[in-house]
C-alpha atoms as a PDB file:
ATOM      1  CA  UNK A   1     -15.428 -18.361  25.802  1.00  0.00           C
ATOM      2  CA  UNK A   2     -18.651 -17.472  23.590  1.00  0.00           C
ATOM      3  CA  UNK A   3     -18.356 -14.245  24.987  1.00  0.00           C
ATOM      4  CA  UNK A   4     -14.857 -13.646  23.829  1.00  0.00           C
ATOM      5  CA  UNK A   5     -15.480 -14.829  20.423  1.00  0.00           C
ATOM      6  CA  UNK A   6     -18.348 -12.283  20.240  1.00  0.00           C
ATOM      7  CA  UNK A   7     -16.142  -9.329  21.197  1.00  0.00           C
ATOM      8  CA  UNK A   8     -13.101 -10.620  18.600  1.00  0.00           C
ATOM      9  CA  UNK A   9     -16.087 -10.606  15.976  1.00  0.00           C
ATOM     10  CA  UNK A  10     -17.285  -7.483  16.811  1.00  0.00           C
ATOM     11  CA  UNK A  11     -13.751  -5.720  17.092  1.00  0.00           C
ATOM     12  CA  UNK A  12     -12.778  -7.234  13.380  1.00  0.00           C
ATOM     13  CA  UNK A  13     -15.923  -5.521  12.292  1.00  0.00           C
ATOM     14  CA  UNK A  14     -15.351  -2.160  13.619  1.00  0.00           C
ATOM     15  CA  UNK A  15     -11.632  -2.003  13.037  1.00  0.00           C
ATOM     16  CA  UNK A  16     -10.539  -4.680  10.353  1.00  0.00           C
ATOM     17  CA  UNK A  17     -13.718  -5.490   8.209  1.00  0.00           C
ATOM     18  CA  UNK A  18     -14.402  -2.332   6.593  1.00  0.00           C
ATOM     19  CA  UNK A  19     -13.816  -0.053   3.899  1.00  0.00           C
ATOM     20  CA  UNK A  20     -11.071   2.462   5.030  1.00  0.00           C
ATOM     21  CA  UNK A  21      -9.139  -0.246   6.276  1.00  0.00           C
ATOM     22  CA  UNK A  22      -9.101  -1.733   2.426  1.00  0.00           C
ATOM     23  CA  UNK A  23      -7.060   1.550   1.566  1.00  0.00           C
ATOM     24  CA  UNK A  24      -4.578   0.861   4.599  1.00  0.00           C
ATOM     25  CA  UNK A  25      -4.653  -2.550   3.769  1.00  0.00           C
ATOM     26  CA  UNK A  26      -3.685  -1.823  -0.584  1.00  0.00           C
ATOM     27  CA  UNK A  27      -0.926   0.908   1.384  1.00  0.00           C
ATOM     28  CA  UNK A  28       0.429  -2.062   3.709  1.00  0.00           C
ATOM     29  CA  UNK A  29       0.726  -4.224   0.328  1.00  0.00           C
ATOM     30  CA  UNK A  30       2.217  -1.782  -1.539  1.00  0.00           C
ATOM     31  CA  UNK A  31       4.914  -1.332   1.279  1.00  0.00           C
ATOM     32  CA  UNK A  32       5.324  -5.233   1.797  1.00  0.00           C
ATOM     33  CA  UNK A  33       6.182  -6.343  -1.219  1.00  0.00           C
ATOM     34  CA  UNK A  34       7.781  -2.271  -2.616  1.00  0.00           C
ATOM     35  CA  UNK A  35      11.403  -4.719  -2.835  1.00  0.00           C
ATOM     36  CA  UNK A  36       9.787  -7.559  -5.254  1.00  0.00           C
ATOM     37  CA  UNK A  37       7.747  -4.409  -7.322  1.00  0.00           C
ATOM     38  CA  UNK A  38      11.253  -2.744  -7.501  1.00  0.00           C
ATOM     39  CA  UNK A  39      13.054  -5.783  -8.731  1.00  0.00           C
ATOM     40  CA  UNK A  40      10.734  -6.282 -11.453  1.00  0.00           C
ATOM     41  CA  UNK A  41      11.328  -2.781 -12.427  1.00  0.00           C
ATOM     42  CA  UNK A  42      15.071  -2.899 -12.320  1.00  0.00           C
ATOM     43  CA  UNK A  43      15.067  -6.134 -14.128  1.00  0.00           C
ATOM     44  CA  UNK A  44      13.137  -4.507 -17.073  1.00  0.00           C
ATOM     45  CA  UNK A  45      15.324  -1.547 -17.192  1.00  0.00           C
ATOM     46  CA  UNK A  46      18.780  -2.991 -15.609  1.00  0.00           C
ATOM     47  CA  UNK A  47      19.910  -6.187 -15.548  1.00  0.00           C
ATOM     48  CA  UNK A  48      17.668  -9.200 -15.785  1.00  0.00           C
ATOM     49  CA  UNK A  49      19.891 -10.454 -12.665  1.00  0.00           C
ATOM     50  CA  UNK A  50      17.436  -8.439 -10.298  1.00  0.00           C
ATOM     51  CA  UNK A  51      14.527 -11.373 -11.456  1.00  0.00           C
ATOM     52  CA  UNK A  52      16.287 -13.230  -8.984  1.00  0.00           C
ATOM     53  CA  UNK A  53      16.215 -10.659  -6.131  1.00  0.00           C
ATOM     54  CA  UNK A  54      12.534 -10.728  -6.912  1.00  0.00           C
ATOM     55  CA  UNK A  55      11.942 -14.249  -7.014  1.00  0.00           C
ATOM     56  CA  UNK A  56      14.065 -14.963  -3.775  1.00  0.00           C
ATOM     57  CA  UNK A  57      12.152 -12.674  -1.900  1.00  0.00           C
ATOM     58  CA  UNK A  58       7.962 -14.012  -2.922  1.00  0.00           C
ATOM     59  CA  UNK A  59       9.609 -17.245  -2.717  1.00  0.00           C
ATOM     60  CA  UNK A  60      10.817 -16.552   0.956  1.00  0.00           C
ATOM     61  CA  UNK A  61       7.492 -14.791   1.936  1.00  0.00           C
ATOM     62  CA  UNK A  62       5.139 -17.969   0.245  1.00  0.00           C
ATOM     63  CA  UNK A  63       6.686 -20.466   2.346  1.00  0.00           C
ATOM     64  CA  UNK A  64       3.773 -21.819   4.645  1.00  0.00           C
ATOM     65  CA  UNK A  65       5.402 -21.291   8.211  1.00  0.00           C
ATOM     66  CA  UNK A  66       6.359 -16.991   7.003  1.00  0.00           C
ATOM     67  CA  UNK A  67       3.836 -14.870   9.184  1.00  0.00           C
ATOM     68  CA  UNK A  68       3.406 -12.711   5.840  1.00  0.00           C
ATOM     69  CA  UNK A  69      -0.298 -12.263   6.391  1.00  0.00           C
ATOM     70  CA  UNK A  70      -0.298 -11.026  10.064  1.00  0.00           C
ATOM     71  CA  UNK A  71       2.537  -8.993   9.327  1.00  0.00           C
ATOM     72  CA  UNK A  72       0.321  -7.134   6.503  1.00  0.00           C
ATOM     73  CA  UNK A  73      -2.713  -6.783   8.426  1.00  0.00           C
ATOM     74  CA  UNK A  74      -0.610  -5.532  11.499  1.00  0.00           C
ATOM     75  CA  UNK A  75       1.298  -2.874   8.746  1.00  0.00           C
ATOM     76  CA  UNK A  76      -2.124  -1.947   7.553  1.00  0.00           C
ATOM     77  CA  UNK A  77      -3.149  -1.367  11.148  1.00  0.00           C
ATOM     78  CA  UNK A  78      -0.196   0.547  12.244  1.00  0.00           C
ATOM     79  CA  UNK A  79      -0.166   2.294   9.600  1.00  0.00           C
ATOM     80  CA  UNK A  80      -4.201   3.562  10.321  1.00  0.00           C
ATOM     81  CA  UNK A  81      -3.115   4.322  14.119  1.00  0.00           C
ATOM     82  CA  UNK A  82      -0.691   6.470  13.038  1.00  0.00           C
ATOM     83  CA  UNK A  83      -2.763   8.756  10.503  1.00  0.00           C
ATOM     84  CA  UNK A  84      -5.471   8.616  13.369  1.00  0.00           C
ATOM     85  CA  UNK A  85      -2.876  10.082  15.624  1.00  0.00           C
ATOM     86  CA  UNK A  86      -0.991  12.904  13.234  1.00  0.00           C
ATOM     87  CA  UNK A  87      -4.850  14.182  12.507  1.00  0.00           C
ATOM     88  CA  UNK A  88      -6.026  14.089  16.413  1.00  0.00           C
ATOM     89  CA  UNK A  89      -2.621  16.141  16.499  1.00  0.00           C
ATOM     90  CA  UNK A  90      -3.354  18.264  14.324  1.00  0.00           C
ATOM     91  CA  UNK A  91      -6.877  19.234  15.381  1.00  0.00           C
ATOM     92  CA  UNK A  92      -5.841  19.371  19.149  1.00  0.00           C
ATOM     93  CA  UNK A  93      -3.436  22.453  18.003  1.00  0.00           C
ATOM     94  CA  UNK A  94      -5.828  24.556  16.514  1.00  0.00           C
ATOM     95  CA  UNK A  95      -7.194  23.056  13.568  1.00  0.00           C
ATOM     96  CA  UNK A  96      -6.010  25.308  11.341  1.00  0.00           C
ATOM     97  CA  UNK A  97      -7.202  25.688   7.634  1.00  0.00           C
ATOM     98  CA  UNK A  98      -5.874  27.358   5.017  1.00  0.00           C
ATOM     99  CA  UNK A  99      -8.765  29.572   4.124  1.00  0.00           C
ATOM    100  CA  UNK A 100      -7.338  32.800   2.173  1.00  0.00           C
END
């Protein structure tokens, strides 16, 4: 069991705990809640009838039994698999640069 816990810790460190993963984390974020962001904006500019579209949906996500957080954190992590896996694409063609 000790050992497991040591090998959770040390995978959170090399693949969660670190600075590029803050940038996929803001990205996940910005994705998650990109529905409450856009009905603040259409309530300012609209109808103030989206504030309610807005406030459904963080009310619905802050409820305690949501899975909001591991949601986020797996969105962050997909997303960072998938840019890994476009650029390994990319190099394993040719690596091409536009040098003119």
């Amino acid at each position: 069991m000790k050992e497991r816990l040591k090998r959770l810790w040390r995978w959170l460190r090399r693949e969660v705990l670190n600075r590029q993963m803050l940038l996929w984390f803001t990205i996940a974020e910005l994705i998650f809640w990109a529905p409450c962001i856009a009905g603040i904006i259409l309530a300012a500019l609209i109808d103030p009838w989206f504030w309610a579209v807005c406030t459904a949906y963080v009310a619905f996500w802050a409820l305690p039994l949501t899975p909001a957080i591991p949601l986020q954190i797996g969105l962050a992590i997909g997303l960072k698999k998938a840019a890994e896996a476009i650029r390994k694409r990319r190099n394993k063609k040719g690596g091409k640069t536009d040098d003119k």
